[in-house]
N, C-alpha and C. Protein backbone atom coordinates (compact mmCIF):
# COMPACT_ATOMS: atom_id res chain seq x y z
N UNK A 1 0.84 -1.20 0.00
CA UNK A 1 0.00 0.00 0.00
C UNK A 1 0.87 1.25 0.00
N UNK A 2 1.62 1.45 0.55
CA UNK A 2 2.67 2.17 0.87
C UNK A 2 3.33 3.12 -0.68
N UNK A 3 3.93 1.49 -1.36
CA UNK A 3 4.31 1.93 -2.68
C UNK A 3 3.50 2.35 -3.36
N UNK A 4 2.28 1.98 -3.54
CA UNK A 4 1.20 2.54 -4.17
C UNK A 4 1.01 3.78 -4.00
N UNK A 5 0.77 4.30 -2.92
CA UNK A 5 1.09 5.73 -2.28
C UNK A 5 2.02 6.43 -3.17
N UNK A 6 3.16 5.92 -2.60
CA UNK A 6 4.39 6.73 -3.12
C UNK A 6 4.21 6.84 -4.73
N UNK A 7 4.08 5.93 -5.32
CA UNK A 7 3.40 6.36 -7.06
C UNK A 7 2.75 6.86 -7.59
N UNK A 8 1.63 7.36 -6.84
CA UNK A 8 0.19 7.84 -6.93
C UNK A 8 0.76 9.13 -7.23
N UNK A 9 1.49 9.38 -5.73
CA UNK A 9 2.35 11.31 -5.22
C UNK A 9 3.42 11.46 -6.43
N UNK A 10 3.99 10.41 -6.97
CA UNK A 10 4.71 11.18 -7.91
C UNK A 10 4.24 10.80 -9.11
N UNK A 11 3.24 10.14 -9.23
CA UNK A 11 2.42 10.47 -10.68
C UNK A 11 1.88 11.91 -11.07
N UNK A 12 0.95 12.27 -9.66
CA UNK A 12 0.39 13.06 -9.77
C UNK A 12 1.51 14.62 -9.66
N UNK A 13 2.53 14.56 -9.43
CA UNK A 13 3.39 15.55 -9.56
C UNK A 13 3.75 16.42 -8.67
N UNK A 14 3.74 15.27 -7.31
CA UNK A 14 4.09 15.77 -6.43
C UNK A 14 5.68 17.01 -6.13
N UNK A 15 5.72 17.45 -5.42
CA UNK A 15 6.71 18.79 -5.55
C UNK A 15 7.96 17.83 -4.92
N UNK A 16 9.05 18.04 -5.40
CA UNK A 16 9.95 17.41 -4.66
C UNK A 16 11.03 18.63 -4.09
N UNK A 17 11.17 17.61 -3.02
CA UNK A 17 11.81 18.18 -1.48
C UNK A 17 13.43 18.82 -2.07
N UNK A 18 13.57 19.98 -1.39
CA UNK A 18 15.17 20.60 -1.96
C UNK A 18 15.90 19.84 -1.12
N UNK A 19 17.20 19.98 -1.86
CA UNK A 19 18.45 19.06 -1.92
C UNK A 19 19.72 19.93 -1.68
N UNK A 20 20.74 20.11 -0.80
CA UNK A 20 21.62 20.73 -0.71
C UNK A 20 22.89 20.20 -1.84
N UNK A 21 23.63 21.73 -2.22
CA UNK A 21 24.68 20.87 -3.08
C UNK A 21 26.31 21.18 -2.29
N UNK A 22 26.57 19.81 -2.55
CA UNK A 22 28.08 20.27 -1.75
C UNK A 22 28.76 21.24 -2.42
N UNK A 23 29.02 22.17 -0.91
CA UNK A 23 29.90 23.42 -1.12
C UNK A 23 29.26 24.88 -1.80
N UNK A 24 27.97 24.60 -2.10
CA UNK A 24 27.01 25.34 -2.92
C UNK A 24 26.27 26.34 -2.35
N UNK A 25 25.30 25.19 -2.12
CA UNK A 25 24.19 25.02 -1.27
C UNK A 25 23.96 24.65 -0.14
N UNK A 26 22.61 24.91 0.87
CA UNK A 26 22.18 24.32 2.37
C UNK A 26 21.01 24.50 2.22
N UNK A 27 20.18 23.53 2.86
CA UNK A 27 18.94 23.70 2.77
C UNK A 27 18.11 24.09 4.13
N UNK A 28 17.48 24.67 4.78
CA UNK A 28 17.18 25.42 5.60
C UNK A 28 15.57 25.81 5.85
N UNK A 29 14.99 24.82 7.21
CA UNK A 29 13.96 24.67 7.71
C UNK A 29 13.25 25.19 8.57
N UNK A 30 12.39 25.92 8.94
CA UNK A 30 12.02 26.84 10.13
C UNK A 30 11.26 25.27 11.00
N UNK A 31 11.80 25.26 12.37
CA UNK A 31 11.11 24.36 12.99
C UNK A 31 10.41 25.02 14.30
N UNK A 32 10.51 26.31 14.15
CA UNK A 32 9.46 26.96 15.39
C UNK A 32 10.12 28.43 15.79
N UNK A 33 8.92 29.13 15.81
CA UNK A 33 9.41 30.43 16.35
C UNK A 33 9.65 31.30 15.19
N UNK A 34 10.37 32.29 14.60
CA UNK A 34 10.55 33.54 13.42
C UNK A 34 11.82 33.15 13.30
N UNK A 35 12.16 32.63 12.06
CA UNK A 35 13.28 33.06 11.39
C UNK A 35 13.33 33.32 10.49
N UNK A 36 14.65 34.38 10.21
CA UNK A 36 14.57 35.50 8.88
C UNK A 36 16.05 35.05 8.16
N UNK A 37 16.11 35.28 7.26
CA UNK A 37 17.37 34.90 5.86
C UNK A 37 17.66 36.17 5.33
N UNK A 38 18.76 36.11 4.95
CA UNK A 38 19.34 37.15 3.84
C UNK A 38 20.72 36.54 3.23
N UNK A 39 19.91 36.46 1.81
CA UNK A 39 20.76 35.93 1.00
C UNK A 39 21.87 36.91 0.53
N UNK A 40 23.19 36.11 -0.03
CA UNK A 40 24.24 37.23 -0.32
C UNK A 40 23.50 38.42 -1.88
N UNK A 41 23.67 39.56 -1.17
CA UNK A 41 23.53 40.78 -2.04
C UNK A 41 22.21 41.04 -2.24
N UNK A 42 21.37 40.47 -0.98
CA UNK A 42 20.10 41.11 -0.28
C UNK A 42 20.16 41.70 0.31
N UNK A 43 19.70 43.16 0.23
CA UNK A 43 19.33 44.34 1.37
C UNK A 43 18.89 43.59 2.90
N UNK A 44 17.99 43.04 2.87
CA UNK A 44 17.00 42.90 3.42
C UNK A 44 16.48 41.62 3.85
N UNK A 45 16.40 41.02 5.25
CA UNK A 45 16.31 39.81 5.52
C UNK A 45 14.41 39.73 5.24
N UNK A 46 14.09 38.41 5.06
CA UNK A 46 13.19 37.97 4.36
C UNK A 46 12.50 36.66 5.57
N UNK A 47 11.37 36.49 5.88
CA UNK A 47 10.65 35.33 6.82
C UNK A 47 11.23 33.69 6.42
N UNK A 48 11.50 33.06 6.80
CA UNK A 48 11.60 31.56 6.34
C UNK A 48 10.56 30.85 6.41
N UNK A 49 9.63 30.05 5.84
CA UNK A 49 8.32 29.97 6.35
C UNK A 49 8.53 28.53 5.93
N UNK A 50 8.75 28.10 4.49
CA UNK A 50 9.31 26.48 4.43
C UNK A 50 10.56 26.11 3.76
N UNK A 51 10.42 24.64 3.85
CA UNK A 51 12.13 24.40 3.73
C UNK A 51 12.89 25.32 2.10
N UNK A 52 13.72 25.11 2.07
CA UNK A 52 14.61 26.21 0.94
C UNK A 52 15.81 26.23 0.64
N UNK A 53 16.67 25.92 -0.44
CA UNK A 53 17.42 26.01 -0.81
C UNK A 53 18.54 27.67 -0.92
N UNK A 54 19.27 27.35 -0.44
CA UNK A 54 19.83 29.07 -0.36
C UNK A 54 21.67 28.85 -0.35
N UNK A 55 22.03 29.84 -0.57
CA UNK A 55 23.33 29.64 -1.27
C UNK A 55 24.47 29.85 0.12
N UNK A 56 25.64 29.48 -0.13
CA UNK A 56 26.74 29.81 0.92
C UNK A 56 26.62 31.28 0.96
N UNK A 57 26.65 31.38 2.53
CA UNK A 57 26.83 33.11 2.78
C UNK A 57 26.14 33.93 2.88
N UNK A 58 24.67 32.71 2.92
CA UNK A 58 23.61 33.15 3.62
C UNK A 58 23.41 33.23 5.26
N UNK A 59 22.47 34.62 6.20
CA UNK A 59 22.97 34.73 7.06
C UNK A 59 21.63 34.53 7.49
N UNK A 60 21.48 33.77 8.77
CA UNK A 60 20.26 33.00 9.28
C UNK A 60 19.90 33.98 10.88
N UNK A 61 18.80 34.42 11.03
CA UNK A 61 18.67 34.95 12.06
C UNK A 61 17.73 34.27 12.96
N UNK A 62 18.16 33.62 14.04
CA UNK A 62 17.31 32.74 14.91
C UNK A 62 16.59 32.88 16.19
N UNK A 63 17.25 34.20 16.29
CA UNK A 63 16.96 34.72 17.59
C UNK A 63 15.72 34.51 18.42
N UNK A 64 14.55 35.21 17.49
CA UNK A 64 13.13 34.33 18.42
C UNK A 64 12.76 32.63 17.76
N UNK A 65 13.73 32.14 17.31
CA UNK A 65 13.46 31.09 16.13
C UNK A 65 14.13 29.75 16.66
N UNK A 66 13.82 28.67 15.62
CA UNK A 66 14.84 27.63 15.22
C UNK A 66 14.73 26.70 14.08
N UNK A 67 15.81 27.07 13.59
CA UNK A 67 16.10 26.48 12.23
C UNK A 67 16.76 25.12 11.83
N UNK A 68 16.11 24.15 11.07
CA UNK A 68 16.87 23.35 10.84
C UNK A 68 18.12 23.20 9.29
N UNK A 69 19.05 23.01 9.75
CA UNK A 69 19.98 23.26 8.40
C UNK A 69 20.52 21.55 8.06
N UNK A 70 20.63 21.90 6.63
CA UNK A 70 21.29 20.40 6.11
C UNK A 70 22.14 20.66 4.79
N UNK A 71 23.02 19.88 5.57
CA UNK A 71 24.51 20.21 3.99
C UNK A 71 24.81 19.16 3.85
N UNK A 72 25.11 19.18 2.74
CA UNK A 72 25.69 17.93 1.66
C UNK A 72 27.22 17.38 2.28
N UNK A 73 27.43 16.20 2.21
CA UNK A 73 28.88 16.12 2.30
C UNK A 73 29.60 15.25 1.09
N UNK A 74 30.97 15.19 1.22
CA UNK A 74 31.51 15.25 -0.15
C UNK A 74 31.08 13.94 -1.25
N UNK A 75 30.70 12.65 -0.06
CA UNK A 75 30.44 11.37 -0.91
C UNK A 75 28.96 11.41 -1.01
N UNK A 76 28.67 11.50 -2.24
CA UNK A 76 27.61 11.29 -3.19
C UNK A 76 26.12 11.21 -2.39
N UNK A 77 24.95 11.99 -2.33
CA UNK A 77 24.13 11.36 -1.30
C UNK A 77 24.28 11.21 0.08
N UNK A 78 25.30 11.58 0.41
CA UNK A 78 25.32 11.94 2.08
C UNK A 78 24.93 13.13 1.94
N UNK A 79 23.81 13.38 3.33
CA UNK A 79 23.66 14.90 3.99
C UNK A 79 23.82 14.36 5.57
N UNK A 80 24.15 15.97 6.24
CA UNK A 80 24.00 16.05 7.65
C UNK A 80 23.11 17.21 7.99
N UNK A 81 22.92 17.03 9.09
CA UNK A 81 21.71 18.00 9.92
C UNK A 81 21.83 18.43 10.76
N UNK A 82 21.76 19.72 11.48
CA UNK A 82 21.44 20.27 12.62
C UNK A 82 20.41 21.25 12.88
N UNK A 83 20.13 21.39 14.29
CA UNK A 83 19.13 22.25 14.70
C UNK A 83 19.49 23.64 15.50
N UNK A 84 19.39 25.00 15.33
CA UNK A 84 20.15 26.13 15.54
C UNK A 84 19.42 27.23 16.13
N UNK A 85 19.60 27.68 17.34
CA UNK A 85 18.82 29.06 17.53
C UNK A 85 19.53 29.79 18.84
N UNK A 86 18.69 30.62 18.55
CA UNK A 86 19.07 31.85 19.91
C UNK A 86 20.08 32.77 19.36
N UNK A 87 20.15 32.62 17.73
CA UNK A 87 21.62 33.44 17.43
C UNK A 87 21.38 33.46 15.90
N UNK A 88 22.52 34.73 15.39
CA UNK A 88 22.35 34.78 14.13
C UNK A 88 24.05 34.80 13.27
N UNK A 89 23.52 34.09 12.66
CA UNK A 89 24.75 33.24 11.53
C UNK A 89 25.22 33.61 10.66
N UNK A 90 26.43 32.85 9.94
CA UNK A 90 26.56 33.04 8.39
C UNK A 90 26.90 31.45 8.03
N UNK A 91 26.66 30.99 6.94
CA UNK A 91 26.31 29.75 6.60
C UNK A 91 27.75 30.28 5.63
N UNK A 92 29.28 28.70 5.80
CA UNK A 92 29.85 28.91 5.16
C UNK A 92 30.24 27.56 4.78
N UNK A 93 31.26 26.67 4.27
CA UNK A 93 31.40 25.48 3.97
C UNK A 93 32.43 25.59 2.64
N UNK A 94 33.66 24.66 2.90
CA UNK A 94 34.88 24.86 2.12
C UNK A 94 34.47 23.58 1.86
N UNK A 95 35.19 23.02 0.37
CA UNK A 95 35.43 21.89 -0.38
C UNK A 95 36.44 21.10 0.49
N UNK A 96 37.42 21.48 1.22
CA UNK A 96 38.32 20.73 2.21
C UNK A 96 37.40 20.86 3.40
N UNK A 97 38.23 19.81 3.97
CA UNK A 97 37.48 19.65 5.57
C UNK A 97 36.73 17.86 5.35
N UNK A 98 36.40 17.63 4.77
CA UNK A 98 35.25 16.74 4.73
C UNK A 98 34.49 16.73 5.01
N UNK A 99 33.65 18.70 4.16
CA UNK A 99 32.44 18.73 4.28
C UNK A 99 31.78 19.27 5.15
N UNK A 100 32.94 19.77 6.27
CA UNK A 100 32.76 20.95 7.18
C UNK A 100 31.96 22.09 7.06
N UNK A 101 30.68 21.89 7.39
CA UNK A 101 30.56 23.72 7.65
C UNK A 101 30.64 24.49 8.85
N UNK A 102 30.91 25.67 8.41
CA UNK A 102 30.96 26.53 9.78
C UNK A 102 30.11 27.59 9.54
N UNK A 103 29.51 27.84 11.47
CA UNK A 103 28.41 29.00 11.12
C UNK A 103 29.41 30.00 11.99
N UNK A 104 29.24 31.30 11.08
CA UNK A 104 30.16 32.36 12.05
C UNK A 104 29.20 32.94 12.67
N UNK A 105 29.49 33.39 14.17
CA UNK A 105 28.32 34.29 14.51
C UNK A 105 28.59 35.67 14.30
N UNK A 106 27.04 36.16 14.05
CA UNK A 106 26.99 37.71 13.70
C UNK A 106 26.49 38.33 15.10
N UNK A 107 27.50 39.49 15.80
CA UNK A 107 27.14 39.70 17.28
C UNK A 107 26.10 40.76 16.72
N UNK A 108 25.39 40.46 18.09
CA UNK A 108 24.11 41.77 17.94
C UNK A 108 24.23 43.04 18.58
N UNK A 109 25.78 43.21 18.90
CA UNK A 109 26.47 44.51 19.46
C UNK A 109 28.02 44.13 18.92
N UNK A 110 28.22 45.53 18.92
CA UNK A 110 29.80 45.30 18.22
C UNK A 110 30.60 45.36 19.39
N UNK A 111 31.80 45.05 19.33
CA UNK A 111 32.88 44.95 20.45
C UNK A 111 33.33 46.44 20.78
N UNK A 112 33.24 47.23 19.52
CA UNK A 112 33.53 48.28 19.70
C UNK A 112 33.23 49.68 21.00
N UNK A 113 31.40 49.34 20.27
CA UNK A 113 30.71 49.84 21.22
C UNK A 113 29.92 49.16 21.74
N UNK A 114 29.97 47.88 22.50
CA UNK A 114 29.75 47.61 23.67
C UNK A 114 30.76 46.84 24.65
N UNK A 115 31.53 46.95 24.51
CA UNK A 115 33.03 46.66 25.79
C UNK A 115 33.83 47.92 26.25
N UNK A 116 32.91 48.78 26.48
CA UNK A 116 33.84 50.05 27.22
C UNK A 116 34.08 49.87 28.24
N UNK A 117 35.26 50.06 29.05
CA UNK A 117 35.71 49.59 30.14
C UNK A 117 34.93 50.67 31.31
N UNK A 118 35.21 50.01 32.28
CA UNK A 118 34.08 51.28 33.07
C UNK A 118 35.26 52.15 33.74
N UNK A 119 34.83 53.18 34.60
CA UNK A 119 36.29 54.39 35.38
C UNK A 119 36.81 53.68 36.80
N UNK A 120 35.85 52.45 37.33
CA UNK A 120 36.28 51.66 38.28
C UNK A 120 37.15 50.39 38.24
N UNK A 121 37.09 50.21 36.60
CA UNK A 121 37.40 49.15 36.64
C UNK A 121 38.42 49.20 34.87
N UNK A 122 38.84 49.82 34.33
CA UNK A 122 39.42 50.42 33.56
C UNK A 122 40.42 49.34 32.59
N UNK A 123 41.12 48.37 33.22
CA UNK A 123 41.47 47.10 31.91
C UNK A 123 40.87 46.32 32.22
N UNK A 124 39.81 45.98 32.72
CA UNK A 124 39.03 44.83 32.94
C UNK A 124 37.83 44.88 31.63
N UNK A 125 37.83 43.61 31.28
CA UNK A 125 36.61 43.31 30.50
C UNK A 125 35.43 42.43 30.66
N UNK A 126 34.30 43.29 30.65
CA UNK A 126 33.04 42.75 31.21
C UNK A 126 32.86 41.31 30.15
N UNK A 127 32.01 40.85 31.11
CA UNK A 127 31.50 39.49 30.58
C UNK A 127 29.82 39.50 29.92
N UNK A 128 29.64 41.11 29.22
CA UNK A 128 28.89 41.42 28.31
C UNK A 128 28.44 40.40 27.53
N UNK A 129 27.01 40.23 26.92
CA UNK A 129 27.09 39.37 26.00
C UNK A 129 27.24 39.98 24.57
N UNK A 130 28.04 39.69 23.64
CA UNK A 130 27.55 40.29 22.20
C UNK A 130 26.86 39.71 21.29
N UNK A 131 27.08 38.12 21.58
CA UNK A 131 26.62 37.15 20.56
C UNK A 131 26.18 36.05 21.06
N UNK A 132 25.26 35.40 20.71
CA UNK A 132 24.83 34.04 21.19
C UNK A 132 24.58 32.91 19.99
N UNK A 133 24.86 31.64 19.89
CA UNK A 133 23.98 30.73 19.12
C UNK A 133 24.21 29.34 19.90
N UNK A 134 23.23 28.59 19.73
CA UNK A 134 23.15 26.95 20.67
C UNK A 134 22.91 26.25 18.65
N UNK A 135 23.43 25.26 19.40
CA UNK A 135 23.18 24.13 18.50
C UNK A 135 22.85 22.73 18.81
N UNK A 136 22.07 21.78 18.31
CA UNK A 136 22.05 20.16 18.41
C UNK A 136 22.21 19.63 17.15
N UNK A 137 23.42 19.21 17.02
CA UNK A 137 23.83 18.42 15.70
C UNK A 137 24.65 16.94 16.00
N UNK A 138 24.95 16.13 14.99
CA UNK A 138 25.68 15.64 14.42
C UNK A 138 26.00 15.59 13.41
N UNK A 139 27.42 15.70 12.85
CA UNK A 139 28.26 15.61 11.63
C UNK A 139 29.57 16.77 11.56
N UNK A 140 29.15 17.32 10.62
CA UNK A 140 30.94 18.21 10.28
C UNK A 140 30.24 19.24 10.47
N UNK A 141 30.34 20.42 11.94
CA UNK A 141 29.32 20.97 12.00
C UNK A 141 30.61 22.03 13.26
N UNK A 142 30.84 23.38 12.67
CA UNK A 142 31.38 24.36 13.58
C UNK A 142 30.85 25.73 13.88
N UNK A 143 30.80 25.97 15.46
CA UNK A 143 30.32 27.24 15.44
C UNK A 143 32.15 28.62 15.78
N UNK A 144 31.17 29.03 14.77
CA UNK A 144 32.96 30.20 14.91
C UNK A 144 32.71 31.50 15.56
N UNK A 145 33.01 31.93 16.91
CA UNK A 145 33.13 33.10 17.70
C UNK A 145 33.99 34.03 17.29
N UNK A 146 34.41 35.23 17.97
CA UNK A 146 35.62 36.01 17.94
C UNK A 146 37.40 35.65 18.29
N UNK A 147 37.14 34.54 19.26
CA UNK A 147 38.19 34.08 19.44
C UNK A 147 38.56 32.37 19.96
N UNK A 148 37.64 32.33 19.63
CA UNK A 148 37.54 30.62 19.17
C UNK A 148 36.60 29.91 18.06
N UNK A 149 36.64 29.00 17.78
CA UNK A 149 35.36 27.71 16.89
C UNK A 149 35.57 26.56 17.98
N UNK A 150 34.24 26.08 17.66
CA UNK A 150 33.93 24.74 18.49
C UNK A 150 33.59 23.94 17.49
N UNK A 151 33.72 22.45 16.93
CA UNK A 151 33.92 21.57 16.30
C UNK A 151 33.20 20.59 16.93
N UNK A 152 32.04 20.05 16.30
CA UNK A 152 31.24 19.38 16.67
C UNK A 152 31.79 17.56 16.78
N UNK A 153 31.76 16.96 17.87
CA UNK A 153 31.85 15.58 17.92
C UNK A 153 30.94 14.95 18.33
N UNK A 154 29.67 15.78 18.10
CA UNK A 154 27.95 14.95 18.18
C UNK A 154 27.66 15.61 19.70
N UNK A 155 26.48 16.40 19.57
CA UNK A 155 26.59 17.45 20.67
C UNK A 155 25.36 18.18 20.86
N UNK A 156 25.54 18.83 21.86
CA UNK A 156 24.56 20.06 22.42
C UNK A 156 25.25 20.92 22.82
N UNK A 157 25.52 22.17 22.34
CA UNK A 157 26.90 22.90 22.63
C UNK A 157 26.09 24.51 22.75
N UNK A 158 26.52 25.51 23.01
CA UNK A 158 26.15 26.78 22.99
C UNK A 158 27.74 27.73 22.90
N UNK A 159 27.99 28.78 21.94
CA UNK A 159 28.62 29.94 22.21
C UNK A 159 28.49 31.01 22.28
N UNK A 160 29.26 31.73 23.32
CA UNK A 160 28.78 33.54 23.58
C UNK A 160 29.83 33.81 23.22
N UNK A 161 29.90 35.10 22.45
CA UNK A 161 31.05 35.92 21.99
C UNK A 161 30.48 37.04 23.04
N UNK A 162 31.71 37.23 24.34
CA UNK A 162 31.49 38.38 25.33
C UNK A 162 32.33 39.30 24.89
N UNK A 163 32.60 40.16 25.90
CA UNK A 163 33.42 41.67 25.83
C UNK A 163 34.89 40.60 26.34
N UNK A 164 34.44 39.64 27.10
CA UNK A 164 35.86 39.19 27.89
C UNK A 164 36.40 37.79 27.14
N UNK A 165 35.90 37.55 25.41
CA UNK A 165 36.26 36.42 25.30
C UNK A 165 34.81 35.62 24.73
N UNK A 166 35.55 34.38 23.97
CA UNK A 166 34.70 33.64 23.66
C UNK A 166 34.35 32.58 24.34
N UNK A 167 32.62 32.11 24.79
CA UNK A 167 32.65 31.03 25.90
C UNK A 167 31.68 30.24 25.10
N UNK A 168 32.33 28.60 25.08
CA UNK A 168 31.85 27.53 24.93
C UNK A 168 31.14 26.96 26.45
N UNK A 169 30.00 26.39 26.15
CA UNK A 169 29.41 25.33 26.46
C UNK A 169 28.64 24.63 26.07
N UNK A 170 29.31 23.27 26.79
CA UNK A 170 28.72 21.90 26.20
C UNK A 170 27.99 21.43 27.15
N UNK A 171 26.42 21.18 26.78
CA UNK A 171 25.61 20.59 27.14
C UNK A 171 25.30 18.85 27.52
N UNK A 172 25.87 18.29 26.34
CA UNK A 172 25.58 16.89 25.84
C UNK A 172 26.88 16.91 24.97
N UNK A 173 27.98 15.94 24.96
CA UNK A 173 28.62 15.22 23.92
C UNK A 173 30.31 15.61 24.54
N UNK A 174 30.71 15.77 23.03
CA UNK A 174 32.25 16.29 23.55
C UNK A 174 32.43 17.59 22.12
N UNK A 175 33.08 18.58 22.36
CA UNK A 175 33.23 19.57 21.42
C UNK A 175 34.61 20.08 21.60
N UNK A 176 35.42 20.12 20.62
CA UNK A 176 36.74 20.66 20.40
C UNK A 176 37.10 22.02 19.82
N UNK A 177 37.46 22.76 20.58
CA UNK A 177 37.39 24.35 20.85
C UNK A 177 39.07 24.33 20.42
N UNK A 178 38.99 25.41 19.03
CA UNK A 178 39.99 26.32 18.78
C UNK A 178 39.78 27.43 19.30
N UNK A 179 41.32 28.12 19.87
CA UNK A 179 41.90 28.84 20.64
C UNK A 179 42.47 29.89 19.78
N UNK A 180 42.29 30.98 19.32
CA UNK A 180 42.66 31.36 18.12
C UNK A 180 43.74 32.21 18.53
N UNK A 181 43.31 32.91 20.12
CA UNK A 181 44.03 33.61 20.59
C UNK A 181 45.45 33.08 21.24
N UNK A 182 45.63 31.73 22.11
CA UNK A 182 46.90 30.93 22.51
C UNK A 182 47.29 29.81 21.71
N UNK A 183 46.38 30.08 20.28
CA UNK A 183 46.79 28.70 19.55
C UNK A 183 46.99 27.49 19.91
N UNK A 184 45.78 27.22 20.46
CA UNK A 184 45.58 25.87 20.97
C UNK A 184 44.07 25.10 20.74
N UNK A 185 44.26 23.82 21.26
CA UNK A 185 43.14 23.27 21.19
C UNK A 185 42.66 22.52 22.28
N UNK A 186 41.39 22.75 22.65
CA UNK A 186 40.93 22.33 23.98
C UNK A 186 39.99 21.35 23.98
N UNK A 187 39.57 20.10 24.43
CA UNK A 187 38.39 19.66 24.28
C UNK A 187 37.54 19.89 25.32
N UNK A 188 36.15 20.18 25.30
CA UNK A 188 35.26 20.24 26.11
C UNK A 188 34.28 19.24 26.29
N UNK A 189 33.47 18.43 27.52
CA UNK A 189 33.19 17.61 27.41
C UNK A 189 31.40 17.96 28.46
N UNK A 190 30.75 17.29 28.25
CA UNK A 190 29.58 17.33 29.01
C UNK A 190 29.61 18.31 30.31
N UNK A 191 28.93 19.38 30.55
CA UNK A 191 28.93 20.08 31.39
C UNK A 191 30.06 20.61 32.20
N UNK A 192 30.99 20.97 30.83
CA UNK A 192 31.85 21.55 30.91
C UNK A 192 31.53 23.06 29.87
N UNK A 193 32.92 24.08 30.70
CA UNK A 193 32.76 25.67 29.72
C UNK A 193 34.06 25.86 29.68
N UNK A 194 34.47 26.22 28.42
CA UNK A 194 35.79 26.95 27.61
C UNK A 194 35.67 28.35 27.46
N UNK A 195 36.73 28.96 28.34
CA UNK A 195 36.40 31.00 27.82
C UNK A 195 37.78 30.76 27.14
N UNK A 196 37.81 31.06 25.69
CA UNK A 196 38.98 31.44 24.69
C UNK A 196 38.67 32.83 25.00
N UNK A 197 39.87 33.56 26.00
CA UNK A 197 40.04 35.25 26.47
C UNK A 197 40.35 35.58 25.53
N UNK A 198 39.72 37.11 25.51
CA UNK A 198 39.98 38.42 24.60
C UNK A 198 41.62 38.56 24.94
N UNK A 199 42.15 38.61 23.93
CA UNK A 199 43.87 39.65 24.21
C UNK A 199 43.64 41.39 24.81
């Protein structure tokens, strides 16, 4: 019965589901709440309402939202998936890596003007927030801060880009945090937090 089904839907001309292309493309799902897109050399971010094909360097805003994303990886017919919010992105993905993407976060205050030191406290840097995004994924899946990326090894992870540094936490799994600032690499593991400090 089943197959019958399934023949019926694509006799009748049913719409078929978008497909990410490696290194291209991502395909990109609203699974609750407002999220908005802006594709490269759009003014203007736009509602996500169903799934969609959209190009590298598109920037995902999740903030009251959550989005599901899926990218291709390099062998034929593989995709991976994750689920993303509380933060807003840029969707990027190199041909090396094996298929790696990384979301950079876009802070919703600049470092500029919001890390002014206060007259009491004058080289100290607040633990301001500028940026936020959480994620639940598995696969080749990085979130990139100001002064670190976290590298997904199957996870529930969150990063804040503060005034004092970039802070990982891991919820669920294990996540491997570049150090961009001491050039290093840290792993983080279940209810554990990584601050990669501001210089």
């Amino acid at each position: 019965m089943l197959c019958a089904l399934t023949t019926s839907a694509v006799a009748a001309g049913a719409p078929v589901p978008p497909a990410p292309t490696f290194a291209k493309t991502v395909v990109v799902q609203p699974v609750s709440g407002t999220v908005l897109i802006r594709t490269p050399g759009a003014t203007y971010y736009t509602r996500l309402t169903t799934a969609r094909t959209v190009p590298l360097g598109t920037v995902v805003d999740t903030t009251v939202g959550r989005v599901e994303l899926t990218s291709a990886n390099p062998q034929p017919g593989s995709v991976q998936s994750g689920q993303f919010f509380k933060g807003t992105f840029q969707v990027r993905q190199s041909r090396t890596g094996g298929g790696l993407v990384s979301l950079v976060l876009r802070d919703s205050i600049t470092r500029q003007s919001g890390c002014t030191p206060t007259s009491a406290h004058p080289a100290a840097l607040s633990k301001r927030l500028l940026g936020l995004l959480r994620g639940s994924a598995k696969g080749h899946f990085r979130t990139v801060g100001r002064f670190s990326a976290a590298t997904v090894l199957g996870t529930n992870w969150g990063v804040r880009d503060r005034c004092d540094g970039t802070l990982t936490v891991v919820r669920e799994g294990v996540v491997s945090v570049r150090d961009f600032v001491h050039h290093k690499t840290v792993v983080v593991r279940t209810g554990q937090t990584y601050l990669a400090k501001a210089p």
